[in-house]
C-alpha atoms as a PDB file:
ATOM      1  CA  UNK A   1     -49.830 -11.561 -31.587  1.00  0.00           C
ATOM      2  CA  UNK A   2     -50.177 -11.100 -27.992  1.00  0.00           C
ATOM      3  CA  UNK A   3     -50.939  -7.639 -26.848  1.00  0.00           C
ATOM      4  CA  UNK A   4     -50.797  -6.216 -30.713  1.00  0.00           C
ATOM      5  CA  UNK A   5     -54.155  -5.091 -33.102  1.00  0.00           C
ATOM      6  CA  UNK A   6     -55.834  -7.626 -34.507  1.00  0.00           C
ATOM      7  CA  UNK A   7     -58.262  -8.175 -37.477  1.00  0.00           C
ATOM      8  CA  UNK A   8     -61.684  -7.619 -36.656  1.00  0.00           C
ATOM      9  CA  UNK A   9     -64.051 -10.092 -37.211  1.00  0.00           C
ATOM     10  CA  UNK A  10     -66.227  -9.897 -40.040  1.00  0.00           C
ATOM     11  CA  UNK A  11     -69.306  -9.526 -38.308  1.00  0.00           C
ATOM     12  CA  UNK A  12     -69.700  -9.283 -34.739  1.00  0.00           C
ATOM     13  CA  UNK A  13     -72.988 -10.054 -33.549  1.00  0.00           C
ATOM     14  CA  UNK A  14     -74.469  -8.863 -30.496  1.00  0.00           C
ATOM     15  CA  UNK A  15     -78.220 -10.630 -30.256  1.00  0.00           C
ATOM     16  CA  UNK A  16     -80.231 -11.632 -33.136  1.00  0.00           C
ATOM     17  CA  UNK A  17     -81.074  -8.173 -34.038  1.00  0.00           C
ATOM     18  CA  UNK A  18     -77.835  -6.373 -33.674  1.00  0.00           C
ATOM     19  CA  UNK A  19     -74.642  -6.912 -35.746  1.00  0.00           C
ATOM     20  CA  UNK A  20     -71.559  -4.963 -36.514  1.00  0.00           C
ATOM     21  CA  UNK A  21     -69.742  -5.672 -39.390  1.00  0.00           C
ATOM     22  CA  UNK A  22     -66.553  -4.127 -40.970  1.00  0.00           C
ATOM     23  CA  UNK A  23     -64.955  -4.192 -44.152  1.00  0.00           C
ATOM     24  CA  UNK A  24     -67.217  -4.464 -47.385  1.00  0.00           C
ATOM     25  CA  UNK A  25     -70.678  -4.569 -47.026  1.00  0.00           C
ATOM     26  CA  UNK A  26     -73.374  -5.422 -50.304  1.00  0.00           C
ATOM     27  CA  UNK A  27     -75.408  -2.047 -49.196  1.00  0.00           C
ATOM     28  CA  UNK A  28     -78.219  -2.925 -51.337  1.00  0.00           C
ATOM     29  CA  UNK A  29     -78.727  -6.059 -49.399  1.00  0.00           C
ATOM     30  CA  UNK A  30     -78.012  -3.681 -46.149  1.00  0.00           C
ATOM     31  CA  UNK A  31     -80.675  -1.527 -47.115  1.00  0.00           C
ATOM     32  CA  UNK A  32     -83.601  -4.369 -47.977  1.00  0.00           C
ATOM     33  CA  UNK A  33     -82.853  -6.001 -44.462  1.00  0.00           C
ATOM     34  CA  UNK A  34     -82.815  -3.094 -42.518  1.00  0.00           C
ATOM     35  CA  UNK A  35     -85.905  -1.646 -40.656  1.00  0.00           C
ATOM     36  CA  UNK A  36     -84.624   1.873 -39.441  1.00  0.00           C
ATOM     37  CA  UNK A  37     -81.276   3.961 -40.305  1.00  0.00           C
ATOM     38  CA  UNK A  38     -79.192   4.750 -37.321  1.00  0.00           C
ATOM     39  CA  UNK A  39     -76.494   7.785 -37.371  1.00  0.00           C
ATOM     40  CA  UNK A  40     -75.519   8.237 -33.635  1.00  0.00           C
ATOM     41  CA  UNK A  41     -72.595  10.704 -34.012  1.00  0.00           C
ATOM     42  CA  UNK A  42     -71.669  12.646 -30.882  1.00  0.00           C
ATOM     43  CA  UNK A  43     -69.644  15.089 -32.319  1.00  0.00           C
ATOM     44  CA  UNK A  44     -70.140  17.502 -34.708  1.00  0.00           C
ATOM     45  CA  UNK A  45     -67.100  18.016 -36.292  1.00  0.00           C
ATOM     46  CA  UNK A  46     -66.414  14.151 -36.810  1.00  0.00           C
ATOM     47  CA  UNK A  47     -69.384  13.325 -38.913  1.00  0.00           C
ATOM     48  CA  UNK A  48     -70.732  13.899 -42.512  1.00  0.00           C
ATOM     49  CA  UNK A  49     -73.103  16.833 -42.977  1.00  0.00           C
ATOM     50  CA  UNK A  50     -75.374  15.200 -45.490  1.00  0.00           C
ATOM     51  CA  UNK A  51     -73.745  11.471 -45.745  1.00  0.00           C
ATOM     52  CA  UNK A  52     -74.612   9.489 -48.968  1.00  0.00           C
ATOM     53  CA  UNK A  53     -76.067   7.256 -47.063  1.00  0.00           C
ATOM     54  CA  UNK A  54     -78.818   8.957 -45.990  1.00  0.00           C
ATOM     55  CA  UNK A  55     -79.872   9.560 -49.541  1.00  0.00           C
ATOM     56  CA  UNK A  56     -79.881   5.362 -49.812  1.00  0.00           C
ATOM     57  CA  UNK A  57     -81.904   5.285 -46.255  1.00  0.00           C
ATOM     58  CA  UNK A  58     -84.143   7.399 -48.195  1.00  0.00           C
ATOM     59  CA  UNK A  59     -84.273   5.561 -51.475  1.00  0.00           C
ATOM     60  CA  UNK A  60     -84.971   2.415 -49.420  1.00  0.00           C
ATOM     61  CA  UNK A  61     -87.635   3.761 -47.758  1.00  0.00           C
ATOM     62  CA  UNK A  62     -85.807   3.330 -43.907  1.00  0.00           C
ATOM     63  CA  UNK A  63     -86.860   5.923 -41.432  1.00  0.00           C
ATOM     64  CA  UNK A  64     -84.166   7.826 -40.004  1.00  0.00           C
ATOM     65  CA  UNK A  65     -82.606   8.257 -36.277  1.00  0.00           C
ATOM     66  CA  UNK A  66     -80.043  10.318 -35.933  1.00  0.00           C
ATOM     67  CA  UNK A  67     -78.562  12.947 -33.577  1.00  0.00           C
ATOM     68  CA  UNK A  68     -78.823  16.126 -33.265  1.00  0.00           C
ATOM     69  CA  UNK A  69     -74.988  16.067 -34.063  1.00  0.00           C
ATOM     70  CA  UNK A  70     -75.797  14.860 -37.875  1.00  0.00           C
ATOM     71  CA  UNK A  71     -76.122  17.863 -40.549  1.00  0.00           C
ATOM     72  CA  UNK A  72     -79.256  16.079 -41.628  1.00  0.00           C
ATOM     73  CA  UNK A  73     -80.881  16.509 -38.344  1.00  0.00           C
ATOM     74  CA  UNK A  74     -82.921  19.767 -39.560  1.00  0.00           C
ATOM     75  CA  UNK A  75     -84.247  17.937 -42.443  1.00  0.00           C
ATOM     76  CA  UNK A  76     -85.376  14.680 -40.638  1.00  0.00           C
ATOM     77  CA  UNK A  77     -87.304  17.351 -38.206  1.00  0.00           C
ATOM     78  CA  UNK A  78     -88.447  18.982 -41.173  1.00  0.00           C
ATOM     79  CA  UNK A  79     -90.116  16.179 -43.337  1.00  0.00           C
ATOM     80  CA  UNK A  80     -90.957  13.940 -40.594  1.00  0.00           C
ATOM     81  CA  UNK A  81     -88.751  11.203 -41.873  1.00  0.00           C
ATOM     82  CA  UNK A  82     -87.520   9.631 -38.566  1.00  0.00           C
ATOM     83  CA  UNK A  83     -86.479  11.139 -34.917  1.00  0.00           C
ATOM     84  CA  UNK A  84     -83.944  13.023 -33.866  1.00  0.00           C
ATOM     85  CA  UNK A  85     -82.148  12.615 -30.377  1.00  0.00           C
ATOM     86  CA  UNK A  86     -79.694  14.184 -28.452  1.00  0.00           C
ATOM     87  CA  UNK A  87     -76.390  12.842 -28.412  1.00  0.00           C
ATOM     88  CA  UNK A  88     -76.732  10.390 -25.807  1.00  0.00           C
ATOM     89  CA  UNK A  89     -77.419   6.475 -25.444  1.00  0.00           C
ATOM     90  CA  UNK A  90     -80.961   7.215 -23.084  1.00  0.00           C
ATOM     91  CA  UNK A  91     -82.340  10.004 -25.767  1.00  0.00           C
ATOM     92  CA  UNK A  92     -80.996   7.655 -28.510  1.00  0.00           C
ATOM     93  CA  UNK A  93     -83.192   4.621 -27.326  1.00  0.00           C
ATOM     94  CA  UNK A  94     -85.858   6.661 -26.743  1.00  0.00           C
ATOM     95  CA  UNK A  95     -85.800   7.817 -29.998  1.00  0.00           C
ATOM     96  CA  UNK A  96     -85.280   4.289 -31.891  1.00  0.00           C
ATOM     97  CA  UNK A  97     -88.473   3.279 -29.778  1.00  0.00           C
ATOM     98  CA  UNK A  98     -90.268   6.424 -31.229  1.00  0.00           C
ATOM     99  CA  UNK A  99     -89.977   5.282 -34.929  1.00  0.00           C
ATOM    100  CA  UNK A 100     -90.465   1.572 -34.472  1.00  0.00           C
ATOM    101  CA  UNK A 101     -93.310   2.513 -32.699  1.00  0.00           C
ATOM    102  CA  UNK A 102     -95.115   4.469 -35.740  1.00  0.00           C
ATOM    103  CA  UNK A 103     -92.907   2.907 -38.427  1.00  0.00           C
ATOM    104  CA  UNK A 104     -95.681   2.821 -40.977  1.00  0.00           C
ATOM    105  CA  UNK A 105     -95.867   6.703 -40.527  1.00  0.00           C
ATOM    106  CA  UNK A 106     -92.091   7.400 -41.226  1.00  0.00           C
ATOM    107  CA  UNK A 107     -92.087   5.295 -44.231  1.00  0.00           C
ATOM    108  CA  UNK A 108     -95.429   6.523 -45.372  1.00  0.00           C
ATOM    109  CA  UNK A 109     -93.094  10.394 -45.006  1.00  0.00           C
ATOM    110  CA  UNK A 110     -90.599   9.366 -46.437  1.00  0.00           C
ATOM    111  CA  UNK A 111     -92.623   8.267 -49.859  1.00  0.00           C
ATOM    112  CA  UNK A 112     -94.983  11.513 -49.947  1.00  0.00           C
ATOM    113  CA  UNK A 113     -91.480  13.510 -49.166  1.00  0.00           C
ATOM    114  CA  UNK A 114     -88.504  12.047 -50.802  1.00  0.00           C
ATOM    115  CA  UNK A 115     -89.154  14.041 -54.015  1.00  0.00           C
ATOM    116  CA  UNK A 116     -89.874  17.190 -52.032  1.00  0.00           C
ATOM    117  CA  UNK A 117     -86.384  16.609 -49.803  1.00  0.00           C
ATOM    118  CA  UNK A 118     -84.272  16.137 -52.815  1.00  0.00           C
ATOM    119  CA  UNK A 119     -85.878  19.076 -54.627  1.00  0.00           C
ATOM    120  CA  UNK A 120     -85.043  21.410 -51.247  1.00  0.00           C
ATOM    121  CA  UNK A 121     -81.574  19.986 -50.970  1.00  0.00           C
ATOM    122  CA  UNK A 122     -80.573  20.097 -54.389  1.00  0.00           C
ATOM    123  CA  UNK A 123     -82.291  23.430 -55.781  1.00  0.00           C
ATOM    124  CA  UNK A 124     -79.841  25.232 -58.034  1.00  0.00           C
ATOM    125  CA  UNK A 125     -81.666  28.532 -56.770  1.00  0.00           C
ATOM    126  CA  UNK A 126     -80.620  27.964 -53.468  1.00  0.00           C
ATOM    127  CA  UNK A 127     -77.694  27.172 -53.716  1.00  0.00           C
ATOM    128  CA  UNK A 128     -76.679  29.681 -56.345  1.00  0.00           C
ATOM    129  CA  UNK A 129     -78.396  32.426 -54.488  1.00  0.00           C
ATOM    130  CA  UNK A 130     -75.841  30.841 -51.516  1.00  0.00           C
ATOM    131  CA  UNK A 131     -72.902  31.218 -53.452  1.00  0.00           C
ATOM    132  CA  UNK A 132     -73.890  34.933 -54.700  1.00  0.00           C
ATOM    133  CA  UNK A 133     -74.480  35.835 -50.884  1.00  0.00           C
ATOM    134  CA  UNK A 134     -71.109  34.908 -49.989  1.00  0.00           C
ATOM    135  CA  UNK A 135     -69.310  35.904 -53.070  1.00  0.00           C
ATOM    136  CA  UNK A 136     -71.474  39.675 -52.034  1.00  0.00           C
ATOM    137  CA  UNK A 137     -69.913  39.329 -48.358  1.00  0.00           C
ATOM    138  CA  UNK A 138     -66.346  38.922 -49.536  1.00  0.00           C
ATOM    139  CA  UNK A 139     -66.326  41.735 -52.185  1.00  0.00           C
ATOM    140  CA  UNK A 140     -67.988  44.055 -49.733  1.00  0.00           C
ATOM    141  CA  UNK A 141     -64.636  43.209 -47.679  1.00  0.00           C
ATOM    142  CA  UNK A 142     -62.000  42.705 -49.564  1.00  0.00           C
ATOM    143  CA  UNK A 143     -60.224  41.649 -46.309  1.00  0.00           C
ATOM    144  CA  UNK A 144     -61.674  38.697 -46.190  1.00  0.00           C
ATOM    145  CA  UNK A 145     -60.544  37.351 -49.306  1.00  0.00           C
ATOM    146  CA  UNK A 146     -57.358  35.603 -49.294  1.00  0.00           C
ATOM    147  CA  UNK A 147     -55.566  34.555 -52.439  1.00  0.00           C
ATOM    148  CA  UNK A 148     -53.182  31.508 -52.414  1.00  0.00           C
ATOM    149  CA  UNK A 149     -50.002  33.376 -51.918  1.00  0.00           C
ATOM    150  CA  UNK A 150     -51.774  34.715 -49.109  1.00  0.00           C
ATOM    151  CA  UNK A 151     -52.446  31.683 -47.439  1.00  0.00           C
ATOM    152  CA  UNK A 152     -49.559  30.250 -47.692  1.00  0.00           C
ATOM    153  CA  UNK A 153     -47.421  32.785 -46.571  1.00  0.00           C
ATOM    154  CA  UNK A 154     -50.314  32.290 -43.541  1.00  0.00           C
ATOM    155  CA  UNK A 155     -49.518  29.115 -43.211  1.00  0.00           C
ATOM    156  CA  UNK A 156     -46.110  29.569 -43.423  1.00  0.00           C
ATOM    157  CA  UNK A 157     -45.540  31.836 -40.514  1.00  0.00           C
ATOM    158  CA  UNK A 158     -47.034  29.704 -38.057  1.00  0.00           C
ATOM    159  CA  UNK A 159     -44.260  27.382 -38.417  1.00  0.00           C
ATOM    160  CA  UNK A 160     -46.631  24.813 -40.421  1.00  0.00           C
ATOM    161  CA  UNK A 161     -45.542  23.033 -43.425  1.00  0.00           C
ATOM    162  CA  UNK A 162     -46.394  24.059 -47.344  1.00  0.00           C
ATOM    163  CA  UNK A 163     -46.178  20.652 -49.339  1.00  0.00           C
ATOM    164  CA  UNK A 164     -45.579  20.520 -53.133  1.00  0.00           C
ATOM    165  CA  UNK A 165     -44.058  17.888 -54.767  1.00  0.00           C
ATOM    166  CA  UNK A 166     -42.628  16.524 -51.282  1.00  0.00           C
ATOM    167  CA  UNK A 167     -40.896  20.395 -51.217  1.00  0.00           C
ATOM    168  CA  UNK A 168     -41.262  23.014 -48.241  1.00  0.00           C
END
């Protein structure tokens, strides 16, 4: 169709060491040929804060580059597991350089680490003690807590739409 979207290729390859592909993708096959993870968001709001697959990157044994845009960033700093960059193509290259440049260190981190990063991440006590914090902040104000009828007479009066079962 001239002029209109069309598919995608499958895989678009750039040189022999860069491809883009789209659609379905055999990660664990990703993963094995892979030498270093990439996440080059540039915005913070439109990226994951701890995407799933940074936990395969881990698993895998790939060391990380990322941006300082990615929630992650503060615990590839943190454990040494890769570089972080600003948001930009210059820092990003640099950064890409950095790892493949000491690769055998970043993977060596990320094996003496990953048990210690997933331990941090996913202590109960943390998060609990997180949770109490908050729950603490909104009872010491009740003004801050907002019950559903609440929000959607909110939402309501600034002429946005309340959706159930395809009802206003």
């Amino acid at each position: 169709m001239a002029g209109g979207i069309t598919e995608p290729p499958d895989v678009l390859i750039l040189d022999e060491r860069v491809q883009i592909s789209y659609g379905f993708i055999d990660m664990d096959k990703f993963f094995k040929e892979i030498d270093v993870y990439l996440l080059p968001f540039g915005e913070e709001g439109r990226n994951h804060a701890c995407p799933h697959s940074f936990w395969e990157a881990v698993y895998y044994r790939k060391p990380l580059v990322v941006t300082e845009k990615v929630g992650i960033a503060s615990i590839v700093n943190k454990y040494g597991i890769g570089a972080v960059a600003k948001a930009d193509a210059q820092y990003f290259a640099e950064a890409i350089n950095k790892v493949c440049g000491n690769y055998q260190y970043y993977v060596d981190r990320i094996c003496s680490t990953r048990d210690q990063i997933l331990a941090d991440i996913l202590d109960q006590k943390k998060i609990i003690g997180k949770y109490i914090a908050e729950y603490k902040s909104l009872l010491s104000d009740p003004s801050q807590v907002i019950t559903l009828t609440g929000w959607r007479q909110a939402v309501l009066s600034n002429d946005k739409t309340w959706l159930k079962d395809g009802n206003h």
